[in-house]
Protein backbone atom coordinates (compact mmCIF):
# COMPACT_ATOMS: atom_id res chain seq x y z
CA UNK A 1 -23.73 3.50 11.07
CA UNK A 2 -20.23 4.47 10.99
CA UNK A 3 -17.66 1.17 11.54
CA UNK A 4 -14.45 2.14 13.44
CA UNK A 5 -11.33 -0.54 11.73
CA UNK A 6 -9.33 -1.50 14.35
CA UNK A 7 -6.00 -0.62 12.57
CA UNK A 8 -4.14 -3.63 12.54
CA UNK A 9 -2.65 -5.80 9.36
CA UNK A 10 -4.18 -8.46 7.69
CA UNK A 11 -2.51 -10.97 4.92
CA UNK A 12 -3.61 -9.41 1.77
CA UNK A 13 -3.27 -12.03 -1.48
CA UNK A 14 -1.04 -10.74 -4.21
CA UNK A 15 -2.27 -10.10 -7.73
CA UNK A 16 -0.61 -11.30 -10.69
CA UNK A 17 1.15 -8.39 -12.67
CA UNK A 18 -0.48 -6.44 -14.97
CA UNK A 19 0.94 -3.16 -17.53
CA UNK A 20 -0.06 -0.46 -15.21
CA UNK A 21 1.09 2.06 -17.23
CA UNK A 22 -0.95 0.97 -20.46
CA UNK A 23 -4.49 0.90 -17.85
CA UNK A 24 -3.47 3.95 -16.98
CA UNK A 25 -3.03 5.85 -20.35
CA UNK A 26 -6.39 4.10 -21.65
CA UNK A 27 -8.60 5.10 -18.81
CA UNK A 28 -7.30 9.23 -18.60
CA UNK A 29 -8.26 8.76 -22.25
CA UNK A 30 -11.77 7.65 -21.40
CA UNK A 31 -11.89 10.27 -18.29
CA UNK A 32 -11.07 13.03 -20.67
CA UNK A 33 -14.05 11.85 -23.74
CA UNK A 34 -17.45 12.86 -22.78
CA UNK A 35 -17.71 15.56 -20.34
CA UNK A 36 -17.80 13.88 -16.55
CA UNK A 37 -18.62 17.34 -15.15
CA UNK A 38 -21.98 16.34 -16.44
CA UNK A 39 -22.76 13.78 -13.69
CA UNK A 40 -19.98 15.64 -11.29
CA UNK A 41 -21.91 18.71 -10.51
CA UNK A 42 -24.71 16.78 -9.23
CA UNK A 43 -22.99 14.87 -6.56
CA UNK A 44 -21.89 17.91 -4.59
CA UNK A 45 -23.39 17.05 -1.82
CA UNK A 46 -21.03 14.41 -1.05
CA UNK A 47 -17.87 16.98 -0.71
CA UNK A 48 -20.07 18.70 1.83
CA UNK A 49 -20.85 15.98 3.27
CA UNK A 50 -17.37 14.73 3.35
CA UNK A 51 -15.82 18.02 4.36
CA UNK A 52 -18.33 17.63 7.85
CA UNK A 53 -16.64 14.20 8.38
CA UNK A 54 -13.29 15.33 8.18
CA UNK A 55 -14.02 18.28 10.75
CA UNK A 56 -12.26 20.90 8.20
CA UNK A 57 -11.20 23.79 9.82
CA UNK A 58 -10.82 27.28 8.99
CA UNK A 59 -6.82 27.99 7.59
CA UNK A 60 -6.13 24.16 7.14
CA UNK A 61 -4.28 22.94 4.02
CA UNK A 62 -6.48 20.94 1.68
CA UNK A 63 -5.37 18.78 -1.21
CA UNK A 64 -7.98 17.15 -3.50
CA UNK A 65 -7.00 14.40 -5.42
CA UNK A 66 -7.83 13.32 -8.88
CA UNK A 67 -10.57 16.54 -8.11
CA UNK A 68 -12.69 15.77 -11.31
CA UNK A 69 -14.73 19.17 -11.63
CA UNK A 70 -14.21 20.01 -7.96
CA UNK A 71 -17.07 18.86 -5.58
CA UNK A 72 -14.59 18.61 -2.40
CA UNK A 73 -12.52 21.49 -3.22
CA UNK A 74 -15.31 23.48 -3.41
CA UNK A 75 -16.59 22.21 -0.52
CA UNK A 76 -12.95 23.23 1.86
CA UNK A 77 -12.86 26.32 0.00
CA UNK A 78 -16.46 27.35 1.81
CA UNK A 79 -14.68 26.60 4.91
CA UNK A 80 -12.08 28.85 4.61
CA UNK A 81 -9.16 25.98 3.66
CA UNK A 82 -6.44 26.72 1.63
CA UNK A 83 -7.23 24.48 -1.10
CA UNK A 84 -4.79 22.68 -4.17
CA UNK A 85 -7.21 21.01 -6.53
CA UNK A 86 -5.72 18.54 -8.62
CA UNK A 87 -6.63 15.77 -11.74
CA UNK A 88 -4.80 14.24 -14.74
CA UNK A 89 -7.88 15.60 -16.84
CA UNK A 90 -6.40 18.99 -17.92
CA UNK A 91 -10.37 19.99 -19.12
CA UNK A 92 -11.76 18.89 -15.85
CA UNK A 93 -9.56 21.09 -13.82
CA UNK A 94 -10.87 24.11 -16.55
CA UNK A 95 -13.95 23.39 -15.15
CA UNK A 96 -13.21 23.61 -11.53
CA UNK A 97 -11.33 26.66 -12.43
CA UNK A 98 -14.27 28.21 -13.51
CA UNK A 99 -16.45 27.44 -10.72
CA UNK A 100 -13.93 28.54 -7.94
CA UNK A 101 -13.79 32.01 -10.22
CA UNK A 102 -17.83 31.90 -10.21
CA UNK A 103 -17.88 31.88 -6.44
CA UNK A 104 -14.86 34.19 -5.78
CA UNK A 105 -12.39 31.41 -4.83
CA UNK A 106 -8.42 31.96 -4.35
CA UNK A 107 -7.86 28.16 -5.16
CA UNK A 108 -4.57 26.43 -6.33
CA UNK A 109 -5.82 24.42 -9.49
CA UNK A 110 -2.53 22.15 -11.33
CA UNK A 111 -1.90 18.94 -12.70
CA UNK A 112 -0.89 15.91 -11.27
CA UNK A 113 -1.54 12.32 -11.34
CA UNK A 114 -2.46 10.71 -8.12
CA UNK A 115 0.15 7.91 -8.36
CA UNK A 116 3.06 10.49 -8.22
CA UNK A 117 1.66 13.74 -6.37
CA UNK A 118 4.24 16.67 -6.95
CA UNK A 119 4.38 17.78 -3.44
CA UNK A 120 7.06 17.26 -0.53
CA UNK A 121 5.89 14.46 2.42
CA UNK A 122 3.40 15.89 5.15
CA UNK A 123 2.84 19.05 2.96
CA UNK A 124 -1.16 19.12 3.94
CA UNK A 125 -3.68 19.06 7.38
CA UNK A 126 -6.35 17.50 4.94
CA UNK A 127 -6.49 15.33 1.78
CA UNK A 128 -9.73 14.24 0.06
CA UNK A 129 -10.53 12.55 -3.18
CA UNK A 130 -14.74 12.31 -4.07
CA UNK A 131 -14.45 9.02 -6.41
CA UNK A 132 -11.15 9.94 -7.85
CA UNK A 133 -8.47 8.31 -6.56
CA UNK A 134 -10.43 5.05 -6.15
CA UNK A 135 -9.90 4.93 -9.70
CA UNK A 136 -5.68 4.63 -9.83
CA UNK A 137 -4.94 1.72 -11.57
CA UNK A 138 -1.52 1.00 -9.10
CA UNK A 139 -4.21 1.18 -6.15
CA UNK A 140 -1.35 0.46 -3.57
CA UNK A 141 0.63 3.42 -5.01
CA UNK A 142 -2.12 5.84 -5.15
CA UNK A 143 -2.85 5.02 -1.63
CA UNK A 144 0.44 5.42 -0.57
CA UNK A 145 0.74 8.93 -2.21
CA UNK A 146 -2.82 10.03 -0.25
CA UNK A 147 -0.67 8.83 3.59
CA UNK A 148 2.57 10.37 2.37
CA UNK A 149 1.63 14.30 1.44
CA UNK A 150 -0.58 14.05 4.77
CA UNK A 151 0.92 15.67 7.92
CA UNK A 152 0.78 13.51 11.00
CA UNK A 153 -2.17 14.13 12.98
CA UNK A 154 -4.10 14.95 9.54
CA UNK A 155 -7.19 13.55 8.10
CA UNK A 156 -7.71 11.80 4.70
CA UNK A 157 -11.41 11.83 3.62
CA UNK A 158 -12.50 9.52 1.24
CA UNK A 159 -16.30 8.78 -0.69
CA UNK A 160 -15.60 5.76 -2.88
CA UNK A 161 -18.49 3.22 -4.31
CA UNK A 162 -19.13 0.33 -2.83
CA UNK A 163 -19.50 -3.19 -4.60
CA UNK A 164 -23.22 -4.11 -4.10
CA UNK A 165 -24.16 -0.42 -4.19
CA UNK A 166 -25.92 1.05 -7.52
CA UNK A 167 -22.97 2.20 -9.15
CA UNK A 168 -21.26 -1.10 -8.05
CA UNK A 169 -23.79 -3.33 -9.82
CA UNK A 170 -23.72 -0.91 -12.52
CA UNK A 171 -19.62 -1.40 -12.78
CA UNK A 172 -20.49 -5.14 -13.44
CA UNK A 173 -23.19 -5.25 -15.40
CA UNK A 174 -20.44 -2.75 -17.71
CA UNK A 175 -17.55 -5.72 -16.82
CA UNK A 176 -19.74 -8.49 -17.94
CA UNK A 177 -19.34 -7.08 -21.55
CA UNK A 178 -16.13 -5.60 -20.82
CA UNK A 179 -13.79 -7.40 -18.93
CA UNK A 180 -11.57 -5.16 -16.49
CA UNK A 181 -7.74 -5.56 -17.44
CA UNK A 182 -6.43 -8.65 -15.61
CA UNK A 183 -4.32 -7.81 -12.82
CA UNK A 184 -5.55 -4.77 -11.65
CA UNK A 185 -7.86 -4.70 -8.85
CA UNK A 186 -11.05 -3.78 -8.63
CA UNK A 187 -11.80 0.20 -7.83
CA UNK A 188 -14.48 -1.30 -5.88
CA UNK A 189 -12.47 -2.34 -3.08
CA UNK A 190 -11.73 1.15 -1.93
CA UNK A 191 -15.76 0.80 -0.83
CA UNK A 192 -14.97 -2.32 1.40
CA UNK A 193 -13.48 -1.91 4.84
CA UNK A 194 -10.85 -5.01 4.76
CA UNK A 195 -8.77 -3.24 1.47
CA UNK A 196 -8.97 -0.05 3.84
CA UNK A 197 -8.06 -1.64 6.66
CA UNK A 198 -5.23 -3.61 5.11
CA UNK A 199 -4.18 -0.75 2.98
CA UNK A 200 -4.36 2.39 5.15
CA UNK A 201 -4.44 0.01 8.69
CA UNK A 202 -0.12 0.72 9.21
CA UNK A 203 -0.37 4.64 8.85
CA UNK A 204 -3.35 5.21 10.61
CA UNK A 205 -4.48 6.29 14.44
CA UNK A 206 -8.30 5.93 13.27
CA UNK A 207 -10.10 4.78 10.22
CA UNK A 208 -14.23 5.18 10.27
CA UNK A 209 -16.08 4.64 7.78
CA UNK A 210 -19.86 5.46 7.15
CA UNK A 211 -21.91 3.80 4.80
CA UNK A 212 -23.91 6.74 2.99
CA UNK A 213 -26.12 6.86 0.13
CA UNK A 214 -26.22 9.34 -2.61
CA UNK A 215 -29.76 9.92 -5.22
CA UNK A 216 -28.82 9.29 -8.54
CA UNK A 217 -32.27 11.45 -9.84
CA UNK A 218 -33.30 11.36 -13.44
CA UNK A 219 -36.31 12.37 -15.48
CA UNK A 220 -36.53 8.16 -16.23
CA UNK A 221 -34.22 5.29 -16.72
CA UNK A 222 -33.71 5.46 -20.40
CA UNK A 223 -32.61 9.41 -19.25
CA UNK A 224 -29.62 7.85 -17.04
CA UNK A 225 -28.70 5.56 -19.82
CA UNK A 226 -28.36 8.16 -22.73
CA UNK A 227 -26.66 11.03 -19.75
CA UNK A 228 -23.76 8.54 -19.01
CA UNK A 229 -23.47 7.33 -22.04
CA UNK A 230 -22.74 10.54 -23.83
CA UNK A 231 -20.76 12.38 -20.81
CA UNK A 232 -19.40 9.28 -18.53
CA UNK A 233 -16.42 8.65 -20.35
CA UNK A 234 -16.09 4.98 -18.93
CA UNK A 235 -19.44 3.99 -20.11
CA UNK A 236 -19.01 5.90 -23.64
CA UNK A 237 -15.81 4.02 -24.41
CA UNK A 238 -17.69 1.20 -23.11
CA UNK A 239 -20.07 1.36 -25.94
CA UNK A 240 -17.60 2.66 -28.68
CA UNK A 241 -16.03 -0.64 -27.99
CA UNK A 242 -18.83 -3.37 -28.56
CA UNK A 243 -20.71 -4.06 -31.90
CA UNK A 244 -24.30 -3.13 -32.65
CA UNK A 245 -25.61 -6.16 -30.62
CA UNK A 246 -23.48 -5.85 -27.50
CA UNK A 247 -24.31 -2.71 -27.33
CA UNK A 248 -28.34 -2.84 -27.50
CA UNK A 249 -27.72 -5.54 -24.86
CA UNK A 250 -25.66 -3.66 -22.35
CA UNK A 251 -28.20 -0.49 -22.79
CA UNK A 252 -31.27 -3.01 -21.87
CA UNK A 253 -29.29 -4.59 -18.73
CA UNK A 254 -28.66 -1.15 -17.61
CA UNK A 255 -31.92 0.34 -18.35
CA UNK A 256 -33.37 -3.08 -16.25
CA UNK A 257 -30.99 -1.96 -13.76
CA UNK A 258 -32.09 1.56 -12.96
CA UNK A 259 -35.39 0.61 -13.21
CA UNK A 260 -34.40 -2.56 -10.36
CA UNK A 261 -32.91 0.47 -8.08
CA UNK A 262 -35.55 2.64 -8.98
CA UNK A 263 -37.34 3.83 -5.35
CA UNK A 264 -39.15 7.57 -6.94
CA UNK A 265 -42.73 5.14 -7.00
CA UNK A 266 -43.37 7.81 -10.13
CA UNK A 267 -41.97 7.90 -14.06
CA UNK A 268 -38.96 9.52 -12.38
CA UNK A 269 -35.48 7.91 -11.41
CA UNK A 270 -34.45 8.37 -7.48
CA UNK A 271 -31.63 5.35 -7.10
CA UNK A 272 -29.88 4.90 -4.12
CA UNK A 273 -25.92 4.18 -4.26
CA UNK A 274 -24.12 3.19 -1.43
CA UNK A 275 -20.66 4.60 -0.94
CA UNK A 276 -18.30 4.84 2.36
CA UNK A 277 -17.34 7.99 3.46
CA UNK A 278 -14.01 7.55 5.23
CA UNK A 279 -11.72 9.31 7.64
CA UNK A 280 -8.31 8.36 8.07
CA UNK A 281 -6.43 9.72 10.55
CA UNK A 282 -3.15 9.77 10.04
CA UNK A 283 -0.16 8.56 12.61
C-alpha cells in the first residue's frame, strides 16, 4: 500500500560529527572490489518498476544517480528519456556502457559523485537512484544534490532498503561484526518514511512511498553467501577484514539468515526484501 507523507517538518536529532570524507574514500573502494554488476543485473526489475512510478514520459530528461551497472537508466532509456547515467565506480559505468551499446542506446554515461553532481540547478524532469544514493555517506548532502538538479514540477524516484527487510537484517547481522563508522547514519533510513519526510518534506508537493518486495533467488543459501561474498564489495571487504573465526561466524549467521527468509519451500533460495519505492515531487 502506497503511504502519502504529509510534507511537513519534523525535529530531526543531530549526529555527532564524523570524517565524511575518509567513509567516503573507504566505501568507493569497497564498491569498486568485487564486481556489483553481479547482483545488479538481477534486480532490473526494480528500475522498471520504478520508472512506472515516476510516470516517465517520452523526451523527459533523466538523471540516474550513483547508477551502479544501470538498472534505472536502462529502464528511462526504453521509454524514450534522454538519459545521463552516472556513479563514482568508473568500472561500473563500463558496464552500463556496454549494455546501453547492446541494446542500441544513445545514453550520456560520466562520472560524478552524488554528493557534488556536476550539473547546473533544475537541469532534469526526472532523477532516480536504484540503491545508490542511499549509500552517500553525507546523507543530508546527497539528498540535497537529488532536490537541487530537479526542475520544479519534476519527480525523484527512489528504491532504497528498508531496515527490517532482508537486506536490512542482512546489513546488521554484517554491523554486528563490523561496526558502521560512528557518526554517519544509517543507509537504512532512506527505507523509513520519517528520514524522507524530514529530509525531502521542505522541497516537496508529494512524497509516496510503496512498500515493494524484490526475490533475492539462488540455487541455495550457501549460493547467496559465496555470490556476495566474492562480487558484493561491502560484504567482501567485510570478510577481508575479520580473522579466520569471525569470519566462519558471520558466513553461518548469514547462511541462518537466508535460510530464516527463505519462502521457495524447495532446496532453492526465493527471499523476500522489502524496499520503498518513492516519488518525490518536487515544489
Amino acid at each position: 500500500m502506497t503511504t502519502v507523507i504529509e510534507c511537513r517538518t519534523p525535529v530531526v536529532a543531530k549526529k555527532p560529527a564524523a570524517d565524511l570524507r575518509a567513509v567516503k574514500t573507504k566505501q568507493q573502494a569497497a564498491w569498486s572490489s568485487g564486481d556489483y554488476a553481479i547482483i545488479g543485473r538481477t534486480l532490473q526489475i526494480v528500475g522498471e518498476q520504478l520508472a512506472e512510478a515516476m510516470d516517465l514520459r517520452a523526451g523527459a530528461s533523466v538523471l540516474d544517480v550513483a547508477a551502479g551497472n544501470g538498472n534505472a537508466t536502462l529502464a528511462a532509456a526504453r521509454r524514450w528519456c534522454e538519459v545521463t547515467s552516472t556513479d563514482y565506480v568508473e568500472s561500473l559505468l563500463a558496464q552500463g556502457r556496454k549494455r546501453a551499446e547492446a541494446e542500441g542506446f544513445q545514453i550520456k554515461f560520466q562520472a560524478a559523485d552524488a554528493e557534488d553532481l556536476p550539473f547546473a540547478d533544475a537541469s532534469f524532469d526526472g532523477v532516480v537512484s536504484t540503491y545508490g544514493v542511499m549509500f552517500c555517506p553525507d546523507q543530508d548532502r546527497a539528498a540535497a544534490e537529488l532536490i537541487r538538479v530537479c526542475k520544479s514540477g519534476g519527480k525523484i524516484g527512489l528504491a532504497n532498503w528498508t531496515p527490517d527487510g532482508f537486506i536490512g537484517q542482512m546489513f546488521k547481522t554484517i554491523g554486528k561484526y563490523l561496526p558502521p563508522p560512528a557518526g554517519v547514519g544509517s543507509p537504512l533510513l532512506w527505507g523509513t518514511h520519517d528520514w524522507l519526510q524530514a529530509t525531502f518534506g521542505d522541497a516537496a508537493s508529494a512524497i509516496a512511498a510503496t512498500p515493494r518486495h524484490f526475490g533475492f533467488r539462488y540455487r541455495s543459501p550457501q549460493h547467496f553467501l559465496d555470490v556476495f561474498r566474492t562480487y558484493y564489495g561491502p560484504m567482501l571487504k567485510a570478510f577481508e577484514a575479520l580473522e579466520e573465526t569471525g569470519g566462519k561466524a558471520l558466513a553461518r549467521d548469514i547462511v541462518d539468515l537466508v535460510g530464516r527468509c527463505n519462502t521457495s519451500g524447495d532446496r532453492t533460495v526465493v527471499a523476500p526484501s522489502e524496499y520503498l519505492e518513492v516519488v518525490i515531487t518536487k515544489r
